[in-house]
N, C-alpha and C. Protein backbone atom coordinates (compact mmCIF):
# COMPACT_ATOMS: atom_id res chain seq x y z
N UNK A 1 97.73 89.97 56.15
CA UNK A 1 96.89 90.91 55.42
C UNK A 1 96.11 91.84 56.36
N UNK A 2 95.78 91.42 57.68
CA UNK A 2 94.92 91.93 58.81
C UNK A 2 96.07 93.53 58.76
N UNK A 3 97.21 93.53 58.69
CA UNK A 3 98.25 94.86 58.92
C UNK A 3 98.21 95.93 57.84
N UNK A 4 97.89 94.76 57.03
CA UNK A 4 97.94 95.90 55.71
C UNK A 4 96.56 96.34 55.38
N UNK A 5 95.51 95.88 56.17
CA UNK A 5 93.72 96.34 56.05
C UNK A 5 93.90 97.57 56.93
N UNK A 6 94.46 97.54 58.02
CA UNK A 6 94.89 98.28 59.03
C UNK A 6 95.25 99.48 58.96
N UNK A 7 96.12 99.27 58.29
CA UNK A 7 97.59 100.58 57.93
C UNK A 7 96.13 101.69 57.14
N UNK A 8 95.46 101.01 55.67
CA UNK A 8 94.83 101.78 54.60
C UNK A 8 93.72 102.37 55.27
N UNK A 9 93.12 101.72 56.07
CA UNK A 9 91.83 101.95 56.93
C UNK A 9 92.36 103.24 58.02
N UNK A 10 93.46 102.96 58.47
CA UNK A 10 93.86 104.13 59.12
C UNK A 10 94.16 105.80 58.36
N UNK A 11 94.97 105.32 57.22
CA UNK A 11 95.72 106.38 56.42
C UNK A 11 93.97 106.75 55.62
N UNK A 12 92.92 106.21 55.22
CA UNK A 12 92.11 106.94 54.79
C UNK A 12 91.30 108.16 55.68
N UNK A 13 91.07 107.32 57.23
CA UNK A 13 90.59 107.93 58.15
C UNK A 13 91.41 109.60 58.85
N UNK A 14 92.43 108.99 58.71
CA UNK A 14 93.27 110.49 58.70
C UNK A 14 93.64 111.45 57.73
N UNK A 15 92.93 111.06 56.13
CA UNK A 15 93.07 111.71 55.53
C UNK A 15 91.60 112.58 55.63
N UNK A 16 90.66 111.82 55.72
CA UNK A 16 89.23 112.45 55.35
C UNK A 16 89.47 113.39 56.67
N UNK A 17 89.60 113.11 58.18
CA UNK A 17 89.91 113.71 59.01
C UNK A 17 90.76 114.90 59.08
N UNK A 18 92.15 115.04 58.73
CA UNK A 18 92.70 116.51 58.96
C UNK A 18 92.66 116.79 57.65
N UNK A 19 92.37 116.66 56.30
CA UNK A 19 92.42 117.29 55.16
C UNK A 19 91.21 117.99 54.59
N UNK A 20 90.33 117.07 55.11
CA UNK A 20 88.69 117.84 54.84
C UNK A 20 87.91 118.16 56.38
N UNK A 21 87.61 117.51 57.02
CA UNK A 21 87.08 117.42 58.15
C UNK A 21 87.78 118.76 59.31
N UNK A 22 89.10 118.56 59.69
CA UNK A 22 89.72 119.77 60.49
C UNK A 22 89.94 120.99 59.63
N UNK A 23 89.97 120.74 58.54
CA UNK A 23 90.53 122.15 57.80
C UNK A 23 88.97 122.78 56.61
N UNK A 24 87.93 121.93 56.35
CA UNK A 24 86.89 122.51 55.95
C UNK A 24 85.50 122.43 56.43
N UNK A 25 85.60 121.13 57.19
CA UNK A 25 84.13 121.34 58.14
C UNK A 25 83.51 121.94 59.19
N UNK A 26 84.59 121.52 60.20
CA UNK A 26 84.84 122.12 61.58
C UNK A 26 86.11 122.66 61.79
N UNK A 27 87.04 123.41 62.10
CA UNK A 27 88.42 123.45 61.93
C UNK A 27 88.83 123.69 63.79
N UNK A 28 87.41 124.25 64.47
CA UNK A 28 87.93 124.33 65.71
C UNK A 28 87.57 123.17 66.74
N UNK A 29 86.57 122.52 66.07
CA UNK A 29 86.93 120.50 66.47
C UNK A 29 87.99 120.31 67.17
N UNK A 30 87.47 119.70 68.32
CA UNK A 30 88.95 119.26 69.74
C UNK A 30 88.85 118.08 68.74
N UNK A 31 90.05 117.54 69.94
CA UNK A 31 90.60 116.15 69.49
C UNK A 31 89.75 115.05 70.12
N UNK A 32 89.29 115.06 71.25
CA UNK A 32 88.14 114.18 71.38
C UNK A 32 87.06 114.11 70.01
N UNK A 33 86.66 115.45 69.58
CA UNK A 33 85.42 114.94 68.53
C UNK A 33 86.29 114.17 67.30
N UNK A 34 87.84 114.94 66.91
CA UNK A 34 88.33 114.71 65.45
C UNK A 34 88.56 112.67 65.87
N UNK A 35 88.94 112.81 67.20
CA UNK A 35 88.58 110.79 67.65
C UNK A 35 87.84 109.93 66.90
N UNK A 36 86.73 110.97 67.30
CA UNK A 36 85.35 110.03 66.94
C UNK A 36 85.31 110.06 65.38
N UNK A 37 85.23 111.14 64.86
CA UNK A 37 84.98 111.17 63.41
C UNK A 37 85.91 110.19 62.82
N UNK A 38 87.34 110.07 63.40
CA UNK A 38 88.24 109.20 62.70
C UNK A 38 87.46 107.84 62.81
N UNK A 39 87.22 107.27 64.00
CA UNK A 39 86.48 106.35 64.73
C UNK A 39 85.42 106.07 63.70
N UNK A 40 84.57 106.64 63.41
CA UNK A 40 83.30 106.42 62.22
C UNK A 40 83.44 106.25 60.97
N UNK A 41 85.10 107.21 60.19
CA UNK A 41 85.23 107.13 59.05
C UNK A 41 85.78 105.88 58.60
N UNK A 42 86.35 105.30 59.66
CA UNK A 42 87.35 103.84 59.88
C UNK A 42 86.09 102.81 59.73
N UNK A 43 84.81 103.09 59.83
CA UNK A 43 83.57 101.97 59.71
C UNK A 43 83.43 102.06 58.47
N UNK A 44 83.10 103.72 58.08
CA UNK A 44 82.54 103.98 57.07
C UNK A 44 83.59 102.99 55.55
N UNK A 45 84.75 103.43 55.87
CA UNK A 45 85.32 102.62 54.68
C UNK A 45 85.50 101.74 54.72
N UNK A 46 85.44 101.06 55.81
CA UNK A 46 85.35 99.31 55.85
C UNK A 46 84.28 98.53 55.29
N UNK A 47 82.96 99.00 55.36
CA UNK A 47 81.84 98.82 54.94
C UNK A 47 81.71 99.30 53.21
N UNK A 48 82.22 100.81 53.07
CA UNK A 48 82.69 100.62 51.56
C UNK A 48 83.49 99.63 50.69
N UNK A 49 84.26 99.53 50.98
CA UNK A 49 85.31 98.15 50.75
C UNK A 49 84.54 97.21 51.15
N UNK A 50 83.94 96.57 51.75
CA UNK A 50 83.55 95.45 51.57
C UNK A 50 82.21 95.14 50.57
N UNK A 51 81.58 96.34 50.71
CA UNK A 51 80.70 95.79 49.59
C UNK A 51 81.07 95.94 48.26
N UNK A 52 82.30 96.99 47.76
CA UNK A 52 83.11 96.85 46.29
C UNK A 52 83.25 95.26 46.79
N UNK A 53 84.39 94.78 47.50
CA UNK A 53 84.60 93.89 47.65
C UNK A 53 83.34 92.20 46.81
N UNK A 54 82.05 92.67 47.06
CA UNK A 54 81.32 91.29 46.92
C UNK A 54 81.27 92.28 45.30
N UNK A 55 81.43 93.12 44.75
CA UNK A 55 81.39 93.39 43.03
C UNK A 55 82.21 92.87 42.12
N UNK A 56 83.68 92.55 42.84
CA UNK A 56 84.81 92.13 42.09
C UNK A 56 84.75 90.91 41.90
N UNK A 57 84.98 90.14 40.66
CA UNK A 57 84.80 88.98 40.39
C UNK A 57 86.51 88.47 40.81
N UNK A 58 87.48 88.92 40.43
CA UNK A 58 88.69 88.30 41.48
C UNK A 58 89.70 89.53 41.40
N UNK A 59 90.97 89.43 41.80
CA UNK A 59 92.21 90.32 42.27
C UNK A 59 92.10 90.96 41.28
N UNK A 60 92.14 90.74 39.77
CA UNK A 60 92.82 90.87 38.61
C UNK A 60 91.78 92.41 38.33
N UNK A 61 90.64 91.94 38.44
CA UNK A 61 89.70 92.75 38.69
C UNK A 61 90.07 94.01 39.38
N UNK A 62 90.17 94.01 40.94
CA UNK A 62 90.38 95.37 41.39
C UNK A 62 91.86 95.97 41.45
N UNK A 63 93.05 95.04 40.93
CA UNK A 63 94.29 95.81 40.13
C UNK A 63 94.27 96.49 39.56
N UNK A 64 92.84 96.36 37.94
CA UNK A 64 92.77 96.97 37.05
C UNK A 64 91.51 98.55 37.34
N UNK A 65 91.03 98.34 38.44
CA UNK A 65 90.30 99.43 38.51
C UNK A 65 91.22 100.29 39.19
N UNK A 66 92.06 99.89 40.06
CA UNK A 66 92.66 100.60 40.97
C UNK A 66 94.09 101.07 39.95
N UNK A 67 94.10 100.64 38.92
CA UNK A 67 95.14 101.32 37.82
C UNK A 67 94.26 102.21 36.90
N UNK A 68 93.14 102.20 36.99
CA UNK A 68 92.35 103.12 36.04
C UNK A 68 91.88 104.15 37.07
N UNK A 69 92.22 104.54 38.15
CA UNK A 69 91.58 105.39 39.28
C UNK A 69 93.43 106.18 38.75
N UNK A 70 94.05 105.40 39.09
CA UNK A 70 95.56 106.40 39.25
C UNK A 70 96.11 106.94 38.12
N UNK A 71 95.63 106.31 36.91
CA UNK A 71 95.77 106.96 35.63
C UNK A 71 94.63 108.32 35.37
N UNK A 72 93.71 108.33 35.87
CA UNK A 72 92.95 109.71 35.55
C UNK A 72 93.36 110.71 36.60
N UNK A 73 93.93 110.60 37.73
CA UNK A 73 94.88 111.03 38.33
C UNK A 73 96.21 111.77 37.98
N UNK A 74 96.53 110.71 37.37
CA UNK A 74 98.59 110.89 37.08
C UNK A 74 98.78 112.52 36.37
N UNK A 75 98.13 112.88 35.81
CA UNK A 75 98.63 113.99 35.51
C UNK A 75 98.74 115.34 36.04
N UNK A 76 97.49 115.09 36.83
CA UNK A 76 97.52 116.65 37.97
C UNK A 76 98.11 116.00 39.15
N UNK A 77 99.05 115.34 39.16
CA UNK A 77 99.62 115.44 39.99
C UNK A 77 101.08 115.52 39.32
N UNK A 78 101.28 115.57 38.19
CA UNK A 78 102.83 115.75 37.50
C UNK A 78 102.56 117.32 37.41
N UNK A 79 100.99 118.03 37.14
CA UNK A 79 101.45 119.62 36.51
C UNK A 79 101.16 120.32 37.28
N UNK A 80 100.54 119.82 38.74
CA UNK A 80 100.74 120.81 39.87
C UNK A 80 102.12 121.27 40.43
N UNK A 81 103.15 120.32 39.74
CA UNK A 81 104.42 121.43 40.08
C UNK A 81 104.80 122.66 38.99
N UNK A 82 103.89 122.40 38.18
CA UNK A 82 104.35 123.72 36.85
C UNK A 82 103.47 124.09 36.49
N UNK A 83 101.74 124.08 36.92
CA UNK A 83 101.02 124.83 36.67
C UNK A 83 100.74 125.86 37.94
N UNK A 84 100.94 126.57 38.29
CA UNK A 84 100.31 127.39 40.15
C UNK A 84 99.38 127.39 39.72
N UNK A 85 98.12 127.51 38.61
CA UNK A 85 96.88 127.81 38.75
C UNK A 85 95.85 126.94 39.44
N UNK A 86 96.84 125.33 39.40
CA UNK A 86 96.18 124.36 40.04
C UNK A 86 96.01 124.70 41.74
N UNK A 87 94.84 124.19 42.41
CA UNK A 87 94.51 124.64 43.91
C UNK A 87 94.14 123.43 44.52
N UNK A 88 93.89 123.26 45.49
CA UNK A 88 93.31 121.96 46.65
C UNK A 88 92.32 121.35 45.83
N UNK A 89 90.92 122.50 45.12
CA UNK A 89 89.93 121.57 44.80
C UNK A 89 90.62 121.18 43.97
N UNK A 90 90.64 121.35 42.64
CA UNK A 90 91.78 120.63 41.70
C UNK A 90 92.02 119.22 42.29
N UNK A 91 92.76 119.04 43.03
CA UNK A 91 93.17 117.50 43.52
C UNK A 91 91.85 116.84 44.14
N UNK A 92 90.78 117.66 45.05
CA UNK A 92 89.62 116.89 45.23
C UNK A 92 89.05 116.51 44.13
N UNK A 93 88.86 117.42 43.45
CA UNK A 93 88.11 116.73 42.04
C UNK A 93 88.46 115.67 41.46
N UNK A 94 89.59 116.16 40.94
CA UNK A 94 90.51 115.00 40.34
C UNK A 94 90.54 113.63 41.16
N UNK A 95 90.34 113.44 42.20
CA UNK A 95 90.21 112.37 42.69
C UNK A 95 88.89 111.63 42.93
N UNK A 96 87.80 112.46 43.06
CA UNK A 96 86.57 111.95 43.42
C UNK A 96 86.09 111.73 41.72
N UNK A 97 86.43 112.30 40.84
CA UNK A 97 86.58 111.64 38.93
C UNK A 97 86.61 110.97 38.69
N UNK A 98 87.59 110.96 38.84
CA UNK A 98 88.91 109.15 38.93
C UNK A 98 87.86 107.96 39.20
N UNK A 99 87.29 108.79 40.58
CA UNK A 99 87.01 107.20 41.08
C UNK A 99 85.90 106.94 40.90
N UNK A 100 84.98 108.07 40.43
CA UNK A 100 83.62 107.64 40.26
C UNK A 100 83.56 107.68 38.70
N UNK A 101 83.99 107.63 37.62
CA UNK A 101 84.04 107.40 36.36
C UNK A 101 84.69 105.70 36.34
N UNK A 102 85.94 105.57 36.52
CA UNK A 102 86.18 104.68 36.95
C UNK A 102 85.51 103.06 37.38
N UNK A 103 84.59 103.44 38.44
CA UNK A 103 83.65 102.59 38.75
C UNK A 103 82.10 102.52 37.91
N UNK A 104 82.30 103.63 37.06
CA UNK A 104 81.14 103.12 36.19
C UNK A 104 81.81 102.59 34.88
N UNK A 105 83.07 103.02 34.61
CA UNK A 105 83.13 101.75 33.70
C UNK A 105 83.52 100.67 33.65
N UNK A 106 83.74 99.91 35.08
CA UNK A 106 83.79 98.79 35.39
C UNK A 106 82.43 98.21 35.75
N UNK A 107 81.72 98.49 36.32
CA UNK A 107 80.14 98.20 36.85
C UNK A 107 79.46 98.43 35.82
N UNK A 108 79.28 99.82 34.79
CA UNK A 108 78.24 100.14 34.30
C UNK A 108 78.09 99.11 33.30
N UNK A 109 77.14 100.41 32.37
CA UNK A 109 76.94 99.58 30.63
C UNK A 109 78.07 99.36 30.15
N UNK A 110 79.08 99.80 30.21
CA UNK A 110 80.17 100.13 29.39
C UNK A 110 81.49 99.24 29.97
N UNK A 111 81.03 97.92 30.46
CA UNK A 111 81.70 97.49 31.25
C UNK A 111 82.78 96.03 30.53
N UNK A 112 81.99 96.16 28.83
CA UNK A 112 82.66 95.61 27.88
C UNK A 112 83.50 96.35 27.14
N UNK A 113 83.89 97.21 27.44
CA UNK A 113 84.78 98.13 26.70
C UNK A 113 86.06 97.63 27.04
N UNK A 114 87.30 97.56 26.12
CA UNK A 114 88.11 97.07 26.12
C UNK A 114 89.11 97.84 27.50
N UNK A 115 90.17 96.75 28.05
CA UNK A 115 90.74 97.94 29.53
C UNK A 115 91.44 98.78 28.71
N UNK A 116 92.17 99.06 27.46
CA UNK A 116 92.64 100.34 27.24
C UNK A 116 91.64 101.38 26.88
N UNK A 117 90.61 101.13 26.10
CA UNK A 117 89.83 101.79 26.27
C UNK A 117 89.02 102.18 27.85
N UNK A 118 89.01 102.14 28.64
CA UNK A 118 88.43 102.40 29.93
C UNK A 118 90.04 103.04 30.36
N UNK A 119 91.02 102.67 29.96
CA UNK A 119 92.23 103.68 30.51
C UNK A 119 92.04 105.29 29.98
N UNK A 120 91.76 105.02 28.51
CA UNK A 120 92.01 106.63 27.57
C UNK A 120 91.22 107.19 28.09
N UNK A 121 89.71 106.45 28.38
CA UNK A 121 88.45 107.50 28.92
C UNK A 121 88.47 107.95 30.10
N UNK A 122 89.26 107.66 30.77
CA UNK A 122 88.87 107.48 32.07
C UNK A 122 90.03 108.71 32.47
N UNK A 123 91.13 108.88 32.08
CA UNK A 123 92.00 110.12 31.63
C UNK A 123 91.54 111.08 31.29
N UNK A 124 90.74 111.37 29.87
CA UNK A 124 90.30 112.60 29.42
C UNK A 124 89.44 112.72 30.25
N UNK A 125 88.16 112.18 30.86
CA UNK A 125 87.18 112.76 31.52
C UNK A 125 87.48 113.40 32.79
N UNK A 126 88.52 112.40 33.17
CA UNK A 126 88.81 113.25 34.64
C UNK A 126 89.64 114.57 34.26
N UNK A 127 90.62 114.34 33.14
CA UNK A 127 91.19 116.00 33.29
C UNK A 127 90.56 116.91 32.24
N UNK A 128 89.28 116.53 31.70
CA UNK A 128 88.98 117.84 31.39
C UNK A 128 87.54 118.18 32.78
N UNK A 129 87.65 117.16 33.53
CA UNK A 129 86.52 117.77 34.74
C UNK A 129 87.25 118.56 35.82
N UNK A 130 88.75 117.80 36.26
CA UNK A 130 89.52 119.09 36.99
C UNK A 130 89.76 119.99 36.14
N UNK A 131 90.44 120.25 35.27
CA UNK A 131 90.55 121.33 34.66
C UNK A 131 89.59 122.12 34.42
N UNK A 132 88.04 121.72 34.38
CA UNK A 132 87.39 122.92 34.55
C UNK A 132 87.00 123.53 35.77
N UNK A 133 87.07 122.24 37.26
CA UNK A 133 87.02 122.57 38.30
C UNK A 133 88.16 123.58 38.58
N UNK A 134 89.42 123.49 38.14
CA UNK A 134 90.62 124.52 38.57
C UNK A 134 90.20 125.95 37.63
N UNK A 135 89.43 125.93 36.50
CA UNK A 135 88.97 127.33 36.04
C UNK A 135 88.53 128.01 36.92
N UNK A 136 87.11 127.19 37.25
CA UNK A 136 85.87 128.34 38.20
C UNK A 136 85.85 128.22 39.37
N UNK A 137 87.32 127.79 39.65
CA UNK A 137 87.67 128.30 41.30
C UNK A 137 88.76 129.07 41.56
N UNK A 138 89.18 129.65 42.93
CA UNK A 138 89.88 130.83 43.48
C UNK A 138 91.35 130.15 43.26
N UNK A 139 92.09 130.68 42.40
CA UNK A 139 93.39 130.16 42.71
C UNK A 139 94.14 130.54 44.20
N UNK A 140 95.07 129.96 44.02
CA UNK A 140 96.11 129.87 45.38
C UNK A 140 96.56 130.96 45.73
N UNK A 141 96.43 131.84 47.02
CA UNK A 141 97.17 133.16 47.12
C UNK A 141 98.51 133.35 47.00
N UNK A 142 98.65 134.32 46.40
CA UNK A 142 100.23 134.24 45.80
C UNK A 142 101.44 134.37 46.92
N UNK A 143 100.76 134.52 47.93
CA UNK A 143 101.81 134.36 49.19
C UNK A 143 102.00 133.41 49.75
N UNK A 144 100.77 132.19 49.57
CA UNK A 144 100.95 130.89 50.16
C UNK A 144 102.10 130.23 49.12
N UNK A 145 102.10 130.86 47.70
CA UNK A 145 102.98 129.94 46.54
C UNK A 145 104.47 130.79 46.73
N UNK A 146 104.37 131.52 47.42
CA UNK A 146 105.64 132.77 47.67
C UNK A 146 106.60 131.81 48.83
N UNK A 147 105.50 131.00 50.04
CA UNK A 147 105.90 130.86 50.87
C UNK A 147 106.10 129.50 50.50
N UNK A 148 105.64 128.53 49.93
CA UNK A 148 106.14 127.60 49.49
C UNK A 148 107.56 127.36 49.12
N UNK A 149 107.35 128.53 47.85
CA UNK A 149 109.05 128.38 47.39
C UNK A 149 109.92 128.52 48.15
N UNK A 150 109.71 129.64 49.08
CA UNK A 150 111.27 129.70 49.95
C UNK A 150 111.20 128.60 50.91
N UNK A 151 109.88 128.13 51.23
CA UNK A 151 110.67 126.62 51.83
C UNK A 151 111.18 125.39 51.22
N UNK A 152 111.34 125.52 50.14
CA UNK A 152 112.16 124.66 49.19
C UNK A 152 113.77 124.93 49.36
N UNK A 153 113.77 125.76 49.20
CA UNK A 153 115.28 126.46 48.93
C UNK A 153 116.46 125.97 48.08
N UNK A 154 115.90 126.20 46.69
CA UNK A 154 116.55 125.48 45.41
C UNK A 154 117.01 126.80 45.13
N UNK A 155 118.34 126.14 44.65
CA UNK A 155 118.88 126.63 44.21
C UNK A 155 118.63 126.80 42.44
N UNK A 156 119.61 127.57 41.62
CA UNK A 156 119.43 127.67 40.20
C UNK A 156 119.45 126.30 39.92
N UNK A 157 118.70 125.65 38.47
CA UNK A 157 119.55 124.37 38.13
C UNK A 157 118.87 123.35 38.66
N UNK A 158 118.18 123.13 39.95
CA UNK A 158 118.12 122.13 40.90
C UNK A 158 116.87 121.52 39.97
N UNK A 159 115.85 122.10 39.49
CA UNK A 159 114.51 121.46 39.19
C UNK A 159 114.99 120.85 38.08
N UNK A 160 115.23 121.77 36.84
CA UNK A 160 116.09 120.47 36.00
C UNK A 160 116.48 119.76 36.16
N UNK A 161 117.18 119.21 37.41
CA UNK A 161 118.10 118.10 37.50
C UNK A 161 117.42 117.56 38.05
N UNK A 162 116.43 117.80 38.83
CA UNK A 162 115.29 116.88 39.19
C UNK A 162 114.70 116.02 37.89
N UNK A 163 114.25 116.98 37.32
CA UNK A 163 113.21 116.19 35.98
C UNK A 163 114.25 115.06 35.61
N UNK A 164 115.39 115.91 35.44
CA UNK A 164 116.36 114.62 34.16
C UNK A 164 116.59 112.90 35.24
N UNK A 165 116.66 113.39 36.68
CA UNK A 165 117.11 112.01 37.73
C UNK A 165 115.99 111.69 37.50
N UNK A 166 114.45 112.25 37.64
CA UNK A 166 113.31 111.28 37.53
C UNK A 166 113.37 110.77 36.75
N UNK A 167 113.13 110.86 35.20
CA UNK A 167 112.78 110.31 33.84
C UNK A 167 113.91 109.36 33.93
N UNK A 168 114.96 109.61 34.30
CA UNK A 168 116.26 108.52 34.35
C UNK A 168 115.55 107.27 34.96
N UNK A 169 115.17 107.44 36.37
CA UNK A 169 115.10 106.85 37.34
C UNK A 169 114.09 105.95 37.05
N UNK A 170 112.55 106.49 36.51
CA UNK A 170 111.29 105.73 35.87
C UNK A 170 111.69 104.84 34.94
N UNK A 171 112.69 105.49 33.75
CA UNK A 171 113.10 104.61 33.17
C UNK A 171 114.06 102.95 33.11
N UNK A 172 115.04 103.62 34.28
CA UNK A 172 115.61 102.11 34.95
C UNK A 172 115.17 101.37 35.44
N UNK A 173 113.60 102.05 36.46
CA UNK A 173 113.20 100.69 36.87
C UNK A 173 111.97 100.12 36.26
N UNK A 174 111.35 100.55 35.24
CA UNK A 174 110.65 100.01 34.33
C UNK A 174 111.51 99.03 33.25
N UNK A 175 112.67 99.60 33.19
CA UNK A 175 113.86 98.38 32.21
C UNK A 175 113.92 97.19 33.00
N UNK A 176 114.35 97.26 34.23
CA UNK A 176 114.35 96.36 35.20
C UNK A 176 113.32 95.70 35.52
N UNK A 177 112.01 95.74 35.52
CA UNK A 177 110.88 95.01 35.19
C UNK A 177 110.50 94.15 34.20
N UNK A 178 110.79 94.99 33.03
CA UNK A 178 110.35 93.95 31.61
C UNK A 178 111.65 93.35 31.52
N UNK A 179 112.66 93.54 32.05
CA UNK A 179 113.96 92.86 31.54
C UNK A 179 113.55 91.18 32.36
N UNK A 180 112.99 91.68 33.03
CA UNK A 180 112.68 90.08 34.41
C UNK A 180 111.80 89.50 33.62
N UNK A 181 110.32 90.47 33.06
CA UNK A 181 109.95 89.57 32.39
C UNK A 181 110.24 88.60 31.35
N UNK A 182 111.20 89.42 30.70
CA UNK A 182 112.03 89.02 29.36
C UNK A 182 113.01 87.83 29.66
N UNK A 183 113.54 87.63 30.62
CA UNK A 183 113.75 86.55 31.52
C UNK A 183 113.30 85.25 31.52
N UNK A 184 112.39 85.65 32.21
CA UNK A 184 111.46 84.66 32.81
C UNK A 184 110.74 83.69 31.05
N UNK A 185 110.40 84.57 30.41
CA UNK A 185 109.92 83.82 28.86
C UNK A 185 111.08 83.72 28.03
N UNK A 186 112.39 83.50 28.53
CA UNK A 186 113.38 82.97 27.61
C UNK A 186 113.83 83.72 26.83
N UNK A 187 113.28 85.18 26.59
CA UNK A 187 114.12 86.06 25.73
C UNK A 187 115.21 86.84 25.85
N UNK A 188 116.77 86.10 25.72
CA UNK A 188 117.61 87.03 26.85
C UNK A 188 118.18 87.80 25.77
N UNK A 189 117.94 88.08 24.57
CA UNK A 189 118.41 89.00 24.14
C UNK A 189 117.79 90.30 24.78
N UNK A 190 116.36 90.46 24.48
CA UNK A 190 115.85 92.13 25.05
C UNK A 190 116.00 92.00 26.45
N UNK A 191 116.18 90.86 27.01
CA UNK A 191 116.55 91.31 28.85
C UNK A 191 117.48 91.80 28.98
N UNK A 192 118.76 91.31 27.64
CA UNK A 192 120.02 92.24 28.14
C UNK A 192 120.45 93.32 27.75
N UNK A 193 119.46 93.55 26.89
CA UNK A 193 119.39 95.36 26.42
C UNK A 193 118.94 96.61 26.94
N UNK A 194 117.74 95.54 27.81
CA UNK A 194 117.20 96.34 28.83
C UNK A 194 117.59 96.32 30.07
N UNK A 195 118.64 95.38 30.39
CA UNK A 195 119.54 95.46 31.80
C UNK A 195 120.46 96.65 31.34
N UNK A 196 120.81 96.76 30.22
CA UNK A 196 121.78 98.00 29.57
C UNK A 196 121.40 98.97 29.82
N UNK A 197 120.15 99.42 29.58
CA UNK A 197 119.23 100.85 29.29
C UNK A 197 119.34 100.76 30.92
N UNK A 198 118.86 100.13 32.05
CA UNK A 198 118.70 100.24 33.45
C UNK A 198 120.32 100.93 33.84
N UNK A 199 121.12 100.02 33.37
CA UNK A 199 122.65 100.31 33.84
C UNK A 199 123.11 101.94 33.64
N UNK A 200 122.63 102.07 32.39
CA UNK A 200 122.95 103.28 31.88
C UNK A 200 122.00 104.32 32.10
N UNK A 201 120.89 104.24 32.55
CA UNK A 201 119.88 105.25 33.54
C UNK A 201 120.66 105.33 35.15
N UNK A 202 120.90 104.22 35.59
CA UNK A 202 121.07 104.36 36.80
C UNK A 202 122.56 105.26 36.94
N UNK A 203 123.33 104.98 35.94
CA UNK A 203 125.12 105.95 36.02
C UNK A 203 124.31 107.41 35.66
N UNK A 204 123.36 107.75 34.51
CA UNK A 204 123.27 108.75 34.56
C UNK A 204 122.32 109.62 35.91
N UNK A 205 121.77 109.24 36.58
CA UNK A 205 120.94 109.32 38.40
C UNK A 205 122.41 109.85 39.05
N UNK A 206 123.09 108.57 38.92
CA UNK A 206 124.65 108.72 39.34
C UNK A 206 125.18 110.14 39.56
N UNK A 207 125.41 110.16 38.17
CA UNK A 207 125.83 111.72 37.88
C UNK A 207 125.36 112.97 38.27
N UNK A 208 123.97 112.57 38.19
CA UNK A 208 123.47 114.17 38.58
C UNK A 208 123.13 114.11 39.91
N UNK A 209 122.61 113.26 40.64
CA UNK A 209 122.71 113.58 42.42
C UNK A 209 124.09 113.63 42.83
C-alpha cells in the first residue's frame, strides 16, 4: 500500500504543480523552486488525507464519497468534447464542487440522507455551479480549439465510431461485472444473458476498430 500512497501523493503534487502553480501562479518559476513547491504540496496532501482519514468510519465509507466526487464530475468531462464553450476553469470548478459539496454531505447535517440521494445532489449542484462558472468566463480562443483539431487528425466518420466503440465497450464490461455477480449468488440464468450482451458488445468494438 506504501506504492500506491506514493504513486497518488506524487500524481497530486504534479498536478497542483504544472497545472496551476507553473502555468497560473508563477509560470517563470525554475525548477529548483517548482522542487520545492512539489516538495510542500506532497506534505500538504498527506496531512489532508490523513485527517479525512480519522473522519471515515471504514473503507465503505470513503468508496462512497470518492464515487460521489466522480459523479458530480462525470459529465463535464463527457461534454467537453461537444461543448467548445467549456474552458480550464470549467474543469477547476467542477472539481473543487464535487469535492467540497460532496464532503458536506457526508460530514454535514445532511449526512442522513440516503447515498442516492447525496448522488442526485451532488450532480445537479456541481453542474449547475460549472455551468455557470463556464458562462461568466472567457471562452477558449478559437485558435487554441483550431489547433487542437488538427492535432487530432480525424478523419470523416471517426468520432462516431468512437461514441458507438465506447457505449459498446462500457456496456460489455459492466455486463461482465454483474454477470460475476450473478454468478457468484447462483443466478445463472441473467449471468448468461449478460455474458451474451458482453459477447455481443465486444464483436460489435470488433467491427468498428
Amino acid at each position: 500500500y506504501v506504492s500506491t500512497i506514493s504513486t497518488h501523493l506524487n500524481w497530486g503534487a504534479s498536478y497542483f504543480v504544472n497545472d496551476v502553480y507553473r502555468r497560473f501562479i508563477r509560470p517563470e518559476a525554475s525548477e529548483k523552486r517548482l522542487v520545492w513547491v512539489g516538495r510542500l504540496m506532497t506534505v500538504a496532501l498527506m496531512v489532508c488525507a490523513s485527517l479525512l482519514a480519522l473522519l471515515l468510519q471504514d473503507a465503505f465509507q470513503a468508496f462512497r464519497l470518492l464515487l460521489t466526487i466522480g459523479a458530480g464530475t462525470g459529465l463535464l468531462f463527457l461534454l467537453r468534447w461537444f461543448w467548445v464553450r467549456i474552458n480550464v476553469w470549467s474543469e477547476i470548478s467542477a472539481m473543487v464542487f464535487s469535492f467540497l459539496i460532496s464532503l458536506f454531505f457526508e460530514f454535514g447535517p445532511y449526512g442522513g440522507l440516503e447515498d442516492w440521494q447525496k448522488f442526485v445532489l451532488s450532480v445537479a449542484l456541481t453542474t449547475t455551479g460549472w455551468i455557470t462558472v463556464t458562462l461568466l468566463t472567457q471562452a477558449t480562443p478559437k485558435e487554441k480549439l483550431d489547433e487542437f483539431r488538427a492535432s487530432l487528425s480525424l478523419k470523416d466518420g471517426e468520432i462516431r465510431k468512437g461514441l458507438k466503440a465506447t457505449l459498446l465497450s462500457t456496456t460489455a464490461i459492466y455486463a461482465v461485472l454483474f454477470a460475476t455477480g450473478a454468478v457468484i449468488f447462483a443466478n445463472y440464468g441473467l449471468a448468461l444473458g449478460l455474458f451474451i450482451v458482453s459477447i455481443a458488445c465486444g464483436y460489435g468494438v470488433r467491427r468498428i476498430v
